[in-house]
C-alpha atoms as a PDB file:
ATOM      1  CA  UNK A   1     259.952 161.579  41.675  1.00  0.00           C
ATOM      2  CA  UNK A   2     259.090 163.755  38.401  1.00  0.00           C
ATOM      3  CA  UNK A   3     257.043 160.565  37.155  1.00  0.00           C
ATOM      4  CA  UNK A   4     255.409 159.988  40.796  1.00  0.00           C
ATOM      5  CA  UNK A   5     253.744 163.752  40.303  1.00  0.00           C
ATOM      6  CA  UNK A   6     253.276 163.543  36.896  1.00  0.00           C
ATOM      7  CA  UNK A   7     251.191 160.411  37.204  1.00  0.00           C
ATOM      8  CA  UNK A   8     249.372 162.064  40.076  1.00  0.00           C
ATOM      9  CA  UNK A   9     248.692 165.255  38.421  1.00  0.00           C
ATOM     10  CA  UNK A  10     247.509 163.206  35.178  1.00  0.00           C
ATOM     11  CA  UNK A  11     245.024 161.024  37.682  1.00  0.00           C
ATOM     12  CA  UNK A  12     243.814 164.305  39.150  1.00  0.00           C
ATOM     13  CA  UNK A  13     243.050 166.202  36.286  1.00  0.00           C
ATOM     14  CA  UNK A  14     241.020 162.910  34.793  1.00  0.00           C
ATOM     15  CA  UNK A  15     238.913 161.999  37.414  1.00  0.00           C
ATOM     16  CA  UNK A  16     237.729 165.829  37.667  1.00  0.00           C
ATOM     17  CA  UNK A  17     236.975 165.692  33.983  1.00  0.00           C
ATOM     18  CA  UNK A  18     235.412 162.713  34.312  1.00  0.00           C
ATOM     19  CA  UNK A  19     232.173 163.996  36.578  1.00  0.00           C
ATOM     20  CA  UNK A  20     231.624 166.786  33.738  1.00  0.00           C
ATOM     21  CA  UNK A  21     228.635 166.326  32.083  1.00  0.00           C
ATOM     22  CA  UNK A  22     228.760 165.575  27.892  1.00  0.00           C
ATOM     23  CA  UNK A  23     227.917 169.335  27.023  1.00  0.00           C
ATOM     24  CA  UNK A  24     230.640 170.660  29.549  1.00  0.00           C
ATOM     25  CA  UNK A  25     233.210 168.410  28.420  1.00  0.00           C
ATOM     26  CA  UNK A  26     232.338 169.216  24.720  1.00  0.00           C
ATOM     27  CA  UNK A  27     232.680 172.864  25.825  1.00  0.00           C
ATOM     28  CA  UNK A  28     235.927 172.253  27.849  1.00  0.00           C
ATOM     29  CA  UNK A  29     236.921 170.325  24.696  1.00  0.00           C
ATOM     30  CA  UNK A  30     236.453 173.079  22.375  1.00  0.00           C
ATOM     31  CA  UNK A  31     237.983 175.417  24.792  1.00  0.00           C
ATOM     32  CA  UNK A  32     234.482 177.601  25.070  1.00  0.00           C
ATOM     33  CA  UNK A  33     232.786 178.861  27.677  1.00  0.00           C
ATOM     34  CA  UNK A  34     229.388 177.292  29.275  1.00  0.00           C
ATOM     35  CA  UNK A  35     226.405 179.533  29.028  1.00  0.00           C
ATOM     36  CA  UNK A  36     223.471 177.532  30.371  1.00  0.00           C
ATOM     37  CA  UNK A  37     221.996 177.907  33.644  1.00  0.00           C
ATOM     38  CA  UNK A  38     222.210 175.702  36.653  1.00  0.00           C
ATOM     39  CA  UNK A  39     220.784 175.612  39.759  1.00  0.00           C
ATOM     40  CA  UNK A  40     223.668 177.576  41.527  1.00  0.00           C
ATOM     41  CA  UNK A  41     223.547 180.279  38.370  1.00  0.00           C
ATOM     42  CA  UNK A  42     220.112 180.398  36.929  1.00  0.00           C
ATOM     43  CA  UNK A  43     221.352 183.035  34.233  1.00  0.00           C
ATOM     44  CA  UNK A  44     220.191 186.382  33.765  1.00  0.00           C
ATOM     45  CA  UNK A  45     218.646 187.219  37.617  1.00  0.00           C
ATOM     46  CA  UNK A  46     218.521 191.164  36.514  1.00  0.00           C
ATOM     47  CA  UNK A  47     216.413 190.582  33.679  1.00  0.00           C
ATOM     48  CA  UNK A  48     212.468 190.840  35.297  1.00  0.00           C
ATOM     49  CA  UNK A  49     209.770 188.646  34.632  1.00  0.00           C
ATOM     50  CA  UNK A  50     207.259 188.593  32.728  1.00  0.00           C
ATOM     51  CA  UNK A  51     203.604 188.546  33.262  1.00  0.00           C
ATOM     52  CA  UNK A  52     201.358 185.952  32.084  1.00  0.00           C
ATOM     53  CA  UNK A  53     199.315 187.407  29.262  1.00  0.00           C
ATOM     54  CA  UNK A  54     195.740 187.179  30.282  1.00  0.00           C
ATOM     55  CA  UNK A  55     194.755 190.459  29.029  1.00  0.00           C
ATOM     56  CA  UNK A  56     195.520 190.249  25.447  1.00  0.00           C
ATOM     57  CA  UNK A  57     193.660 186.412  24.327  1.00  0.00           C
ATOM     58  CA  UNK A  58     192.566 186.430  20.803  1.00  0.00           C
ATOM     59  CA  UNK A  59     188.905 185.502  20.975  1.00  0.00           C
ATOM     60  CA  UNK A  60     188.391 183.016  17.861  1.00  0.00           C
ATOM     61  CA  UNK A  61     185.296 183.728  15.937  1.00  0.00           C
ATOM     62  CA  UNK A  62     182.704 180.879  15.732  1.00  0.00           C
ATOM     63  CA  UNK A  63     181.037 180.223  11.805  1.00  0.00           C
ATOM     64  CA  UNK A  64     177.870 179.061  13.547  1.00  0.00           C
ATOM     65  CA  UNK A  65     177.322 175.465  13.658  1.00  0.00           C
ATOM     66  CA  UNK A  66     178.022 172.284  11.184  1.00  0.00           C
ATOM     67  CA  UNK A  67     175.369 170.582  10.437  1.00  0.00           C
ATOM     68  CA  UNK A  68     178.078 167.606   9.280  1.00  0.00           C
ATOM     69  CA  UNK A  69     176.571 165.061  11.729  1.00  0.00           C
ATOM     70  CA  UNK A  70     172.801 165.971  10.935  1.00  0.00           C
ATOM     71  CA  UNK A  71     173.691 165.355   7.302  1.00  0.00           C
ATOM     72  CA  UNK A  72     175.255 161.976   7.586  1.00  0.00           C
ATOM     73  CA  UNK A  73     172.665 160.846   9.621  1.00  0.00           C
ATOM     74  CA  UNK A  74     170.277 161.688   7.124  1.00  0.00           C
ATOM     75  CA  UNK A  75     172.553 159.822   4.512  1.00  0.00           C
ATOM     76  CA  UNK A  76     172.240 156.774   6.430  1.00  0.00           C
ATOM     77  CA  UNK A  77     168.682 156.264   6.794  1.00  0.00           C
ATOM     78  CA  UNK A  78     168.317 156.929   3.253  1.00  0.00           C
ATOM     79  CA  UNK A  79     170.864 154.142   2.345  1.00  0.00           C
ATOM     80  CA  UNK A  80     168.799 151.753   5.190  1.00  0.00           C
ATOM     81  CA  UNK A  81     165.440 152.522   3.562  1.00  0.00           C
ATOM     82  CA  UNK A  82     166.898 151.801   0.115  1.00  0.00           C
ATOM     83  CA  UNK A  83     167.764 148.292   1.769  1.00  0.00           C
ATOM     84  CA  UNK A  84     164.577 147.941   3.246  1.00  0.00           C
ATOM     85  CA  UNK A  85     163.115 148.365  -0.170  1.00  0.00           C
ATOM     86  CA  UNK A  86     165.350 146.155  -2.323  1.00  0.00           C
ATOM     87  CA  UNK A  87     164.940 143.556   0.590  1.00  0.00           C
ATOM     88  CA  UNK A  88     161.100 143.659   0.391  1.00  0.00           C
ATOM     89  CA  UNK A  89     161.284 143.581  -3.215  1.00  0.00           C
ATOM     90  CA  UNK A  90     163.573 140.187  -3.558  1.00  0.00           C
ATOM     91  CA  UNK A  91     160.982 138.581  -0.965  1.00  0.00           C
ATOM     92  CA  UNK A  92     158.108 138.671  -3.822  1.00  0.00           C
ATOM     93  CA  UNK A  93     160.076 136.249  -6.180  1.00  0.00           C
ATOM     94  CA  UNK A  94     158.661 132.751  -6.287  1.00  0.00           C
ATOM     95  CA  UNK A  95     161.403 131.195  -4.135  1.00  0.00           C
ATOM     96  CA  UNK A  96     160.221 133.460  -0.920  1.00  0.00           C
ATOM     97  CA  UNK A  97     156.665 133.821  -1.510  1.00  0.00           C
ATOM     98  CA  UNK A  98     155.532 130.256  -2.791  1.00  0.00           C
ATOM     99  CA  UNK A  99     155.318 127.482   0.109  1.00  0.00           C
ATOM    100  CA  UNK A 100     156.122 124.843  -2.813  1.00  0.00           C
ATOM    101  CA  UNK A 101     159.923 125.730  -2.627  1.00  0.00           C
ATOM    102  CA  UNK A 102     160.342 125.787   0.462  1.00  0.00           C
ATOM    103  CA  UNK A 103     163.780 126.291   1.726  1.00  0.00           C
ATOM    104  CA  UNK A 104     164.932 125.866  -2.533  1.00  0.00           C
ATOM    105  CA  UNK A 105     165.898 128.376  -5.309  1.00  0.00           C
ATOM    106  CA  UNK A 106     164.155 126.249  -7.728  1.00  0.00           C
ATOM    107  CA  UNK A 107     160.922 124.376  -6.739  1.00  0.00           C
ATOM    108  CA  UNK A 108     161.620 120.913  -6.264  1.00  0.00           C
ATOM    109  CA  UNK A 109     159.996 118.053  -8.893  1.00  0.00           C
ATOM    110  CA  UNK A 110     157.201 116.021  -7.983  1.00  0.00           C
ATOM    111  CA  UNK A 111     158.420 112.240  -8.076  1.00  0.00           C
ATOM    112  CA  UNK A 112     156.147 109.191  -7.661  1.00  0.00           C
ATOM    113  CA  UNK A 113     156.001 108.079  -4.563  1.00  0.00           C
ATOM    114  CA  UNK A 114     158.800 105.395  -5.092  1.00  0.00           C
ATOM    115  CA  UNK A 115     161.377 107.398  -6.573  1.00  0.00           C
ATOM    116  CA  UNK A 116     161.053 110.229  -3.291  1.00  0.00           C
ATOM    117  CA  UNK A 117     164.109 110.520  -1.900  1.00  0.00           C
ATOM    118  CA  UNK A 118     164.894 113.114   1.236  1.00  0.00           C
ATOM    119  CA  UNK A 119     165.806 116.289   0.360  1.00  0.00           C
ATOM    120  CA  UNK A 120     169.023 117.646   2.464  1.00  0.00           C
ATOM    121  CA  UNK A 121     167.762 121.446   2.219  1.00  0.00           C
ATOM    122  CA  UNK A 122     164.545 121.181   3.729  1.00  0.00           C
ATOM    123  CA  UNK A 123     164.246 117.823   5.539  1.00  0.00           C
ATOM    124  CA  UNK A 124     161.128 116.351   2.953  1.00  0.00           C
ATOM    125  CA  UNK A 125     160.849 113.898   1.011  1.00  0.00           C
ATOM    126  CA  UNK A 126     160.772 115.194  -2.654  1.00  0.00           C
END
């Protein structure tokens, strides 16, 4: 009979611990009391609430503009028209300007006309 009750006072006393959430069965663990609010006891009811503060903003002070994005822009087209230029330069060599080497880097020999043989870079017979 003593082990029939202590069995079922054992059982009890688990399966009510056992729907405890972890912090209240660390705090039932530990033997302390649990402070935080619930639904049912939302804590401190006398203490009143406060009001938004609407009144009191800190207005941030503007430096004026950045000119950042002006500045970069006018970075880039400097760097585009230094292209431009080199380009236009490289296209008075020989090799761009000349029609004889057409489509070469170095102008092609003249061969008689039975030692021609067709060229692979520009589709003649050199």
């Amino acid at each position: 009979m003593k082990l029939l009750v202590t069995i079922l006072l054992t059982t009890i006393a688990l399966s009510s611990y056992g729907q405890l959430t972890h912090k209240e069965k660390k705090a039932a663990r530990k033997g302390l009391p649990l402070d935080e609010p619930t639904t049912l006891d939302p804590g401190n009811s006398d203490a009143p609430m406060l009001a938004p503060r609407t009144a009191e903003r800190k207005v941030k002070k503007s430096r004026g503009a950045t000119h950042n994005a002006e500045k970069e822009f006018a970075d880039r087209m400097e760097a585009r028209a230094k292209t431009y230029r080199k380009n236009e330069k490289n296209l008075m060599k020989p090799q761009y300007a000349n029609p004889a080497y057409f489509g070469h880097k170095h102008r092609p020999k003249k061969h008689s006309a039975g030692k021609m043989k067709y060229c692979k870079e520009c589709g003649i017979r050199h």
